[in-house]
C-alpha atoms as a PDB file:
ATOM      1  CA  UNK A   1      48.951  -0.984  46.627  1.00  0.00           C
ATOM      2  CA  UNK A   2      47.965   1.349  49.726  1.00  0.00           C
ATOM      3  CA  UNK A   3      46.028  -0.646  52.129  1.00  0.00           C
ATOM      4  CA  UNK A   4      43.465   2.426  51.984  1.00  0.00           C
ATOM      5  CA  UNK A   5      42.938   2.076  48.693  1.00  0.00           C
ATOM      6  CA  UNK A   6      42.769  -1.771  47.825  1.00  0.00           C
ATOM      7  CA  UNK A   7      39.999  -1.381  51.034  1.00  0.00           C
ATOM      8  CA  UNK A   8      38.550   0.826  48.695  1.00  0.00           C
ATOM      9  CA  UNK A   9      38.567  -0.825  45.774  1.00  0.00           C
ATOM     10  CA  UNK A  10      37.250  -4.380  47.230  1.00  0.00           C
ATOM     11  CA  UNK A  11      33.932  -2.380  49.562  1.00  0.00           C
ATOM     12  CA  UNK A  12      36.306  -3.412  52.713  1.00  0.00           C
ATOM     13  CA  UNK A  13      35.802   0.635  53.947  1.00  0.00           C
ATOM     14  CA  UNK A  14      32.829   3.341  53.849  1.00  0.00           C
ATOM     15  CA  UNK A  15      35.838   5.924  54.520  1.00  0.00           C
ATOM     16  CA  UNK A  16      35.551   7.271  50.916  1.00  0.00           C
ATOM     17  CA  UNK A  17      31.208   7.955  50.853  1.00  0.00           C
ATOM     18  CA  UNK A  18      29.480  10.494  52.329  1.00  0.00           C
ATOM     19  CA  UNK A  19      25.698  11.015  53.298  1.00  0.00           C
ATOM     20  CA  UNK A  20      23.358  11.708  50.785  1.00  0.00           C
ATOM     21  CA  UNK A  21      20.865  13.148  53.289  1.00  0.00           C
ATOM     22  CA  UNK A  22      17.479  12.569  51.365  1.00  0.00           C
ATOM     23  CA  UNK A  23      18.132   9.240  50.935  1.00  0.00           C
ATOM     24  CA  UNK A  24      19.988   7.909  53.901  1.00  0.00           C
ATOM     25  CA  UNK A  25      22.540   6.311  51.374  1.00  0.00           C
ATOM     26  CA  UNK A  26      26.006   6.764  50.892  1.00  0.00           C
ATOM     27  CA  UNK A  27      27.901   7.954  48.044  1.00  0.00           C
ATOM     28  CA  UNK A  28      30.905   9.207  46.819  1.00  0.00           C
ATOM     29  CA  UNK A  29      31.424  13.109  47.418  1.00  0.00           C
ATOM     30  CA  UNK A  30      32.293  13.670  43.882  1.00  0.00           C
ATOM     31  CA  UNK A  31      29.133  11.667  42.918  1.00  0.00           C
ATOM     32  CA  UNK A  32      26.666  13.038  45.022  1.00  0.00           C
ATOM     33  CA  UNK A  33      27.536  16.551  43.931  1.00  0.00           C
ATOM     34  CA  UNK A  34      26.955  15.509  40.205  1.00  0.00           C
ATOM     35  CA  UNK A  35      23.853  13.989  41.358  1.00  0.00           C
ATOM     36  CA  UNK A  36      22.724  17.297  42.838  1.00  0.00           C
ATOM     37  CA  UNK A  37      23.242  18.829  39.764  1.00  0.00           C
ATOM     38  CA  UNK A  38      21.500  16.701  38.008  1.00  0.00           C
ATOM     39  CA  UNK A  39      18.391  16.754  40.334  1.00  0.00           C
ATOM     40  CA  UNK A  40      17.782  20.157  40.068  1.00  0.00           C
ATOM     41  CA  UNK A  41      17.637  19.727  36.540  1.00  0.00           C
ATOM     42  CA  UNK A  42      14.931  17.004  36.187  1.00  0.00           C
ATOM     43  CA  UNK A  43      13.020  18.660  39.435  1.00  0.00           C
ATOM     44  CA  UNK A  44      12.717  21.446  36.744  1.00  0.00           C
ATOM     45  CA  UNK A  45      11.390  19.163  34.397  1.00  0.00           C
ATOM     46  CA  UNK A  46       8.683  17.524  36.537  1.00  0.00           C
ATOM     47  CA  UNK A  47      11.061  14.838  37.987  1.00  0.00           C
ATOM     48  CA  UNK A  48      12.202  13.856  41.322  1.00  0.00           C
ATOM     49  CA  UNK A  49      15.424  11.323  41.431  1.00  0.00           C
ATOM     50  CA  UNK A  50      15.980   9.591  44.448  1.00  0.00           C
ATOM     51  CA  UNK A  51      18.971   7.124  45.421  1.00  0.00           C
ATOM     52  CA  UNK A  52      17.597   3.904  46.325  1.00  0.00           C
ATOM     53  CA  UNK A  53      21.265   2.098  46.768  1.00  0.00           C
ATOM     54  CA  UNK A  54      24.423   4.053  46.922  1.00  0.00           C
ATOM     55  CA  UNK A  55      27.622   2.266  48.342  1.00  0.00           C
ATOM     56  CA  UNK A  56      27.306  -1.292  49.013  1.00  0.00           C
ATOM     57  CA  UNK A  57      30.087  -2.857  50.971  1.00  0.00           C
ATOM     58  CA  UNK A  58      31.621  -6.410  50.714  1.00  0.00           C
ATOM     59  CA  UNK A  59      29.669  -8.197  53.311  1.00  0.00           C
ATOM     60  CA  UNK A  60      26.467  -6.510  51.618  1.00  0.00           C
ATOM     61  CA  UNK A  61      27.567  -7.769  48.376  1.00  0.00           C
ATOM     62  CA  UNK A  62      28.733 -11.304  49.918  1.00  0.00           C
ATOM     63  CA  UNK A  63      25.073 -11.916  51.787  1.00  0.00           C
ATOM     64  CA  UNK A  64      23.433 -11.510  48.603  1.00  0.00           C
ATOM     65  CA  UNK A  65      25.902 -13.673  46.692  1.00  0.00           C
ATOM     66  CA  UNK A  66      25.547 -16.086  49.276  1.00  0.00           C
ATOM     67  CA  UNK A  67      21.470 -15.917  49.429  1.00  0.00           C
ATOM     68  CA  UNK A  68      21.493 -16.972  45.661  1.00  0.00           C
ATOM     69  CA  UNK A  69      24.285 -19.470  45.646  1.00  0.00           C
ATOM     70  CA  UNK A  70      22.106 -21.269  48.498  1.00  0.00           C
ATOM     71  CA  UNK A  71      18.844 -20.905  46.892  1.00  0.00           C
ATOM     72  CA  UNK A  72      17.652 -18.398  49.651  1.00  0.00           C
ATOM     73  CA  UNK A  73      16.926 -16.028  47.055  1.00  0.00           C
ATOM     74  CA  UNK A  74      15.838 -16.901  43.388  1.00  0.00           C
ATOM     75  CA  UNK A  75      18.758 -16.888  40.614  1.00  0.00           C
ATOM     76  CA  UNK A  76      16.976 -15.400  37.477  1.00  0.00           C
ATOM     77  CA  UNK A  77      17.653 -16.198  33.930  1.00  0.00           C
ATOM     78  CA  UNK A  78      17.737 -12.907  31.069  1.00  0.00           C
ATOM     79  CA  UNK A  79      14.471 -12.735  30.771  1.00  0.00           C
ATOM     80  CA  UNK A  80      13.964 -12.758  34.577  1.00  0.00           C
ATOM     81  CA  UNK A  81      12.693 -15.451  35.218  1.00  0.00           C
ATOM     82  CA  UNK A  82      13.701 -17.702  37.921  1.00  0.00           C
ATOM     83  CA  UNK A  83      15.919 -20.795  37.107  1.00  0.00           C
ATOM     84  CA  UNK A  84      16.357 -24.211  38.846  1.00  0.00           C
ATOM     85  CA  UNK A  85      19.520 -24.255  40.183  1.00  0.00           C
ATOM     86  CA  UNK A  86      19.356 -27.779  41.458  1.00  0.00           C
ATOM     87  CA  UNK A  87      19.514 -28.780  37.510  1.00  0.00           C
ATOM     88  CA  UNK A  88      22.629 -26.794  36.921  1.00  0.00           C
ATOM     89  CA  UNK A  89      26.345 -26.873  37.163  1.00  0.00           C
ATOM     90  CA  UNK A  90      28.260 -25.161  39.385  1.00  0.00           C
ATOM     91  CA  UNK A  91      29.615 -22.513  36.754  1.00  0.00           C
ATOM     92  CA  UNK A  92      26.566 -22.270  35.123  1.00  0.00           C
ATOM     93  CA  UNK A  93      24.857 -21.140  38.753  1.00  0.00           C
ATOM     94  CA  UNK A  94      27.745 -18.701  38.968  1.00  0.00           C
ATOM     95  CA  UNK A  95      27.276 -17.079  35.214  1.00  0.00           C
ATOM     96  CA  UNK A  96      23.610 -16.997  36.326  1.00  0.00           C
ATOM     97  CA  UNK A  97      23.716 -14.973  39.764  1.00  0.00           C
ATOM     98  CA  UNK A  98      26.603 -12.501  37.998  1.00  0.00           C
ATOM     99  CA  UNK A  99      24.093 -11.508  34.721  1.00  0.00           C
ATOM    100  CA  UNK A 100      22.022  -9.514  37.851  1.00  0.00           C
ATOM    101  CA  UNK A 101      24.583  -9.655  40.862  1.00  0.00           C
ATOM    102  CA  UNK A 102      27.890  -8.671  41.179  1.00  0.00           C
ATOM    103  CA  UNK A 103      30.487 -10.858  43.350  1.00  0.00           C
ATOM    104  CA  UNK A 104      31.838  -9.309  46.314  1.00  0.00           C
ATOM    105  CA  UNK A 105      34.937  -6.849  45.462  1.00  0.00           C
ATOM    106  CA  UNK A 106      34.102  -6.894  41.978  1.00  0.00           C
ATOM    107  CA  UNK A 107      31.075  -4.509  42.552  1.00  0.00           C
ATOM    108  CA  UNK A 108      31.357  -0.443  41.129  1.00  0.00           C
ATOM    109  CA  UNK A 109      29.070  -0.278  43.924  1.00  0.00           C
ATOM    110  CA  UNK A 110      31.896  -0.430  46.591  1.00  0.00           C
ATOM    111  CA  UNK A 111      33.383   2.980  45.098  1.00  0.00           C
ATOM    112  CA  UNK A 112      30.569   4.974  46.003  1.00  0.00           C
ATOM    113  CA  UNK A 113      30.780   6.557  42.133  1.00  0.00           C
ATOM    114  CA  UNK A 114      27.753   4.392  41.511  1.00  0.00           C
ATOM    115  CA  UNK A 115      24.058   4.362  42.298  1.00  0.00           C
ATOM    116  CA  UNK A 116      20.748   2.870  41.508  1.00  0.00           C
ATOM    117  CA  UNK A 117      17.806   5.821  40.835  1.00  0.00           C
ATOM    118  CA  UNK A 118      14.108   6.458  40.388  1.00  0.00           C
ATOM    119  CA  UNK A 119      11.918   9.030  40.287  1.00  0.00           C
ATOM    120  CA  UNK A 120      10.089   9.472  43.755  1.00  0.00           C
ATOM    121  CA  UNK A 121       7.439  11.217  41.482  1.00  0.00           C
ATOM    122  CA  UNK A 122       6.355   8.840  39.591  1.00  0.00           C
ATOM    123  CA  UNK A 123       5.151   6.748  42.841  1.00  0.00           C
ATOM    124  CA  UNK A 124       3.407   6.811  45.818  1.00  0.00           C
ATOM    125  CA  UNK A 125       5.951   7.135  48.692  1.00  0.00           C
ATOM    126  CA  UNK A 126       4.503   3.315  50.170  1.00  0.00           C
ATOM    127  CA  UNK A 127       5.760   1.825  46.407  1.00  0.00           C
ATOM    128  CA  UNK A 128       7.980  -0.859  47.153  1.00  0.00           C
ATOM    129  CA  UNK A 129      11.142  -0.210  43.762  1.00  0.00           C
ATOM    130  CA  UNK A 130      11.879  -3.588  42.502  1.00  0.00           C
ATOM    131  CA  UNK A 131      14.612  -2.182  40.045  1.00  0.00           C
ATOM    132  CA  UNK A 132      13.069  -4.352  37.059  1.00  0.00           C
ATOM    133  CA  UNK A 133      13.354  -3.960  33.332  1.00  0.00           C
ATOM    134  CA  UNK A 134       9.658  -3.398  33.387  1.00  0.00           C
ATOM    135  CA  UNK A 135      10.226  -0.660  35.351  1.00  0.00           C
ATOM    136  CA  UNK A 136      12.856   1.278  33.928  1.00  0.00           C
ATOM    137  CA  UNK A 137      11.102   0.176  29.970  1.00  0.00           C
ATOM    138  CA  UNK A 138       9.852   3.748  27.782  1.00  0.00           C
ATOM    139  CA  UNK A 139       6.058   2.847  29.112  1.00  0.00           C
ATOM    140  CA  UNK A 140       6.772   1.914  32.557  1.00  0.00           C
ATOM    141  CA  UNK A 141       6.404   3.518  35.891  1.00  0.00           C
ATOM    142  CA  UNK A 142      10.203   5.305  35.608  1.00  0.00           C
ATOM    143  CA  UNK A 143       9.936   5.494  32.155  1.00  0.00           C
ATOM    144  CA  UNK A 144       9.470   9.118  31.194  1.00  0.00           C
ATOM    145  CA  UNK A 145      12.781  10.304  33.694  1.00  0.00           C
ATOM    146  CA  UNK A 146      15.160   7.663  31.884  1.00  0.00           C
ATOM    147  CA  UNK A 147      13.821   8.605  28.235  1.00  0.00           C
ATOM    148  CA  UNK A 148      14.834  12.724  29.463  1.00  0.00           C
ATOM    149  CA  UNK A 149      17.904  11.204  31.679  1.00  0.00           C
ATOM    150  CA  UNK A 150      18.723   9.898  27.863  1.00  0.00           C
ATOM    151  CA  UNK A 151      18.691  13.144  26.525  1.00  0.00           C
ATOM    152  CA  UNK A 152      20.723  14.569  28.872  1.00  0.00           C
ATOM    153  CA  UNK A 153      23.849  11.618  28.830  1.00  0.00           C
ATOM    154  CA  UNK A 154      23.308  11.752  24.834  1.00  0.00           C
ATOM    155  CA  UNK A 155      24.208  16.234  25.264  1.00  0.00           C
ATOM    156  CA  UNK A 156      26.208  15.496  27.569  1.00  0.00           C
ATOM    157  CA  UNK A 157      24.258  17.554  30.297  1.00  0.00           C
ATOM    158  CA  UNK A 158      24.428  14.920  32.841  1.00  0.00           C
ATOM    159  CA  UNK A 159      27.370  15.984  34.758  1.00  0.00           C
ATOM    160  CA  UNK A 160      29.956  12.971  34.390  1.00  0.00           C
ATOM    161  CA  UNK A 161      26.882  10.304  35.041  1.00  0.00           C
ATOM    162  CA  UNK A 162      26.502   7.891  32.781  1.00  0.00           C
ATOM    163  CA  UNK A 163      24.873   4.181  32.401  1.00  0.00           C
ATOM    164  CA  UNK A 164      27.464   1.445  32.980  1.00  0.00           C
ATOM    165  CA  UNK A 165      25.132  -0.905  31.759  1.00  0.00           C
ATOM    166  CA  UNK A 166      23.050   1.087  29.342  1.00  0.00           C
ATOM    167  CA  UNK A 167      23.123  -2.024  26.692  1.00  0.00           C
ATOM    168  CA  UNK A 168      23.671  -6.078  26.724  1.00  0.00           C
ATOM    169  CA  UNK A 169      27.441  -6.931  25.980  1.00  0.00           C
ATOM    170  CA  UNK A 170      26.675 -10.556  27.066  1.00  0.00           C
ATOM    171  CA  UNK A 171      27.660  -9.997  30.580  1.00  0.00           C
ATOM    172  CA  UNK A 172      25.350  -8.009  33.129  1.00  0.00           C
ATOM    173  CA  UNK A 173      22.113  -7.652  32.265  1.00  0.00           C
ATOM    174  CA  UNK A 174      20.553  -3.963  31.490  1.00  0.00           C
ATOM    175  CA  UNK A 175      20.318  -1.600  34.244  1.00  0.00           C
ATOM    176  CA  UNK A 176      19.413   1.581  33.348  1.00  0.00           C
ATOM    177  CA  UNK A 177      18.550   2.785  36.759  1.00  0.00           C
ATOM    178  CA  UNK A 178      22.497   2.595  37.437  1.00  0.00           C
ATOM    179  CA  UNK A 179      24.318   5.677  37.326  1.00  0.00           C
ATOM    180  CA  UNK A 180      28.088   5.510  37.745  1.00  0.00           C
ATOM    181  CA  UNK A 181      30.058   9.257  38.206  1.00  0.00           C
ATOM    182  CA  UNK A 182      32.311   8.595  35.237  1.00  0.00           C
ATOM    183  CA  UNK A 183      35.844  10.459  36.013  1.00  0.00           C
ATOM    184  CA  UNK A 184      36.272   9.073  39.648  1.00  0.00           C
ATOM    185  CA  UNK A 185      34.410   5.491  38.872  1.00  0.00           C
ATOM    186  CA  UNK A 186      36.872   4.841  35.804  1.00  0.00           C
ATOM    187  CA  UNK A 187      40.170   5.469  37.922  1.00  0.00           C
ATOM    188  CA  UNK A 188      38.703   2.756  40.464  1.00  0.00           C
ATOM    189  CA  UNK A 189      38.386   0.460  37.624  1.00  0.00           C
ATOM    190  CA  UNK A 190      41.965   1.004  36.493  1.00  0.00           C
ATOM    191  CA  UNK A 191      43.376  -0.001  39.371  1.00  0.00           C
ATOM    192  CA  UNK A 192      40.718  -3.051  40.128  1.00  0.00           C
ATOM    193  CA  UNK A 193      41.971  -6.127  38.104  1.00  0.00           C
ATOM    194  CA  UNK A 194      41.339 -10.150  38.019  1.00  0.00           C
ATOM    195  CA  UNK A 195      44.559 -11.162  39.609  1.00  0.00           C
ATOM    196  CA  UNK A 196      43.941  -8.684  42.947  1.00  0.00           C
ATOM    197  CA  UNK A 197      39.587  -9.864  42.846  1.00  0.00           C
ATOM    198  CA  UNK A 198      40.830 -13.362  43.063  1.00  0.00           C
ATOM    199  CA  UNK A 199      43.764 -12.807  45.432  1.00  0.00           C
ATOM    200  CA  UNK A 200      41.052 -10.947  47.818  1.00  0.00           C
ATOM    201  CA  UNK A 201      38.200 -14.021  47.261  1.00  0.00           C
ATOM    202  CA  UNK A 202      40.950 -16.498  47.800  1.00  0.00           C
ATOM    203  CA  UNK A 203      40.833 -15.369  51.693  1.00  0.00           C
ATOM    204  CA  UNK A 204      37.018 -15.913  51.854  1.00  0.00           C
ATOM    205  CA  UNK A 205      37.756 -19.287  49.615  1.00  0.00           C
ATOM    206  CA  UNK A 206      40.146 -20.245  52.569  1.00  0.00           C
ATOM    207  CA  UNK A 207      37.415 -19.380  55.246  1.00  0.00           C
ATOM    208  CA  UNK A 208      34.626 -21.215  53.812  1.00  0.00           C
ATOM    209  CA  UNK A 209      32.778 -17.809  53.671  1.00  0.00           C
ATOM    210  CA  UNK A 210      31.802 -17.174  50.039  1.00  0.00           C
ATOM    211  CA  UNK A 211      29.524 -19.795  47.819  1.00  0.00           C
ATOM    212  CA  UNK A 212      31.008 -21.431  45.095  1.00  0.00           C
ATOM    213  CA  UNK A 213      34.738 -20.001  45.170  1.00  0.00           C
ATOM    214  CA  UNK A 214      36.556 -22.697  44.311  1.00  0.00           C
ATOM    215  CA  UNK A 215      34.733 -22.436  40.854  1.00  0.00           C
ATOM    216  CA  UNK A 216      34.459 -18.052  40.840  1.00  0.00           C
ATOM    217  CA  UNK A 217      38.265 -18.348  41.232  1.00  0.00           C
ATOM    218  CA  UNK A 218      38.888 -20.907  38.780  1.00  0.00           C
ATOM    219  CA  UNK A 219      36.938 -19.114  36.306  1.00  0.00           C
ATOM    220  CA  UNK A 220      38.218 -15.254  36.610  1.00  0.00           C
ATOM    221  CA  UNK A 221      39.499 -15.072  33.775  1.00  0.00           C
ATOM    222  CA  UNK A 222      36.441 -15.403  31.554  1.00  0.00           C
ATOM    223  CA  UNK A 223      34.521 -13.745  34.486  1.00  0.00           C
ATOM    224  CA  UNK A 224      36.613 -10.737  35.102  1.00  0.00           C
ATOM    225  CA  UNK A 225      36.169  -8.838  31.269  1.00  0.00           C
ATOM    226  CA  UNK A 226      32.475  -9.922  30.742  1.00  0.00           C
ATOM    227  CA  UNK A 227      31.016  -9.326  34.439  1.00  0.00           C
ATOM    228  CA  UNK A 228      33.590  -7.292  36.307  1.00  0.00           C
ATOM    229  CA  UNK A 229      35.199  -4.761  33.838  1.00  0.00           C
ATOM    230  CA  UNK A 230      33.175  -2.394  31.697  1.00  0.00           C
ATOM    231  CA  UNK A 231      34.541  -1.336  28.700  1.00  0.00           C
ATOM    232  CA  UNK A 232      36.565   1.938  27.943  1.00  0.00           C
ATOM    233  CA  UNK A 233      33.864   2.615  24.852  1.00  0.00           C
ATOM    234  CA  UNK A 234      31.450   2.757  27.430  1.00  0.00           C
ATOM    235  CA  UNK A 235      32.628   5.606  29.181  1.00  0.00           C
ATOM    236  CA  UNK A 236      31.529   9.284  28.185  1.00  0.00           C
ATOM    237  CA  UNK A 237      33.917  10.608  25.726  1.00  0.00           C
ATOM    238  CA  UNK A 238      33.978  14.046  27.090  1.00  0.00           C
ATOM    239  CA  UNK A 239      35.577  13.108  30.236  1.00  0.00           C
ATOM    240  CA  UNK A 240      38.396  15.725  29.840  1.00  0.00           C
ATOM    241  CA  UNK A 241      36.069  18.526  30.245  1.00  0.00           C
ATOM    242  CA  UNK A 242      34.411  17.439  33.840  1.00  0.00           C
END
């Protein structure tokens, strides 16, 4: 694989993303355009979506992996609630952190395809997003721009966006204020796969740097189709036509 590319792939390089200049984040090119589109759209409707994390690189992604493995910041169980880690296994702490974190390299966010959004209407602009269920839920504060951002994926007026993690297939919890730019996001995964995640945690496992490797390597197999890869029935089926 092209050194470029597996930089790419693993959040190693910010040489794919672009500025999205409202939101100081960055994002894929091909994203951000679809995300334009789809802003004028709901700003027609009475809504106003703002980025509030675009591209995440690995060293993002490893801090926060890090923060929970070490108790720094809380591990949460499905409900969101926060768990005592001292009482658990290892690979029970690690199933735990990946139902609402991703591990480092095995994040869409390192593609710049995907982003988290909410509507900068719907708050005051001193609202501090917690990107919570309760949030995102028909009768909370983002509520009324996902139920009409669910219109538009189900018409397939939403550009090549879609929700990753739109339902609970046992692996990552909900999100539905991530938005991943289908056509670009879906070649990614096809070239991300266990064998090359573990290969690239193995080096951090080596240096001591990552929490818990010894037990995220030994367990990529099980981790890799329930937390890593999301399934091709997921995608929008009118990917030809974008």
């Amino acid at each position: 694989m092209h050194q470029l590319l597996r930089n790419i792939l693993f959040g190693l390089t910010d040489a794919h993303v672009i500025l999205e200049p409202v939101s100081g984040q960055l994002m894929h090119p091909e994203a951000l355009t679809a995300f334009d589109q789809l802003r004028r759209g709901a700003r027609k409707a009475g809504f106003d979506p703002k980025v509030v994390s675009g591209f995440r690189d690995f060293e993002r992604q490893r801090t926060i992996w890090n923060a929970k493995a070490s108790g720094q910041r809380p591990v949460l169980d499905s409900a969101g609630q926060p768990l005592d880690v001292a009482r658990m296994s290892p690979e029970e702490i690690v199933f735990a952190i990946l139902r609402w974190s991703a591990l480092p390299g095995g994040s869409r966010h390192h593609w710049g395809t995907d982003f988290d959004v909410i509507d900068a209407a719907a708050v005051p602009e001193d609202y501090r997003v917690q990107l919570t269920p309760e949030e995102v839920a028909d009768e909370g504060v983002f509520g009324p721009f996902h139920c009409w951002l669910d219109e538009q994926i189900a018409a397939g007026h939403s550009y090549g966006l879609f929700r990753p993690y739109g339902a609970d297939r046992g692996g990552v919890a909900p999100e539905r204020w991530h938005l991943s730019y289908a056509p670009r996001a879906k070649e990614f995964q096809q070239l991300h796969c266990a064998q090359s995640l573990r290969e690239q945690l193995q080096l951090c496992q080596a240096d001591g740097d990552l929490a818990l490797a010894d037990t995220v390597c030994g367990a990529m197999e099980a981790i890799y189709p329930r937390f890593v890869e999301v399934p091709e029935s997921a995608y929008p089926t009118n990917m030809d036509r974008l």
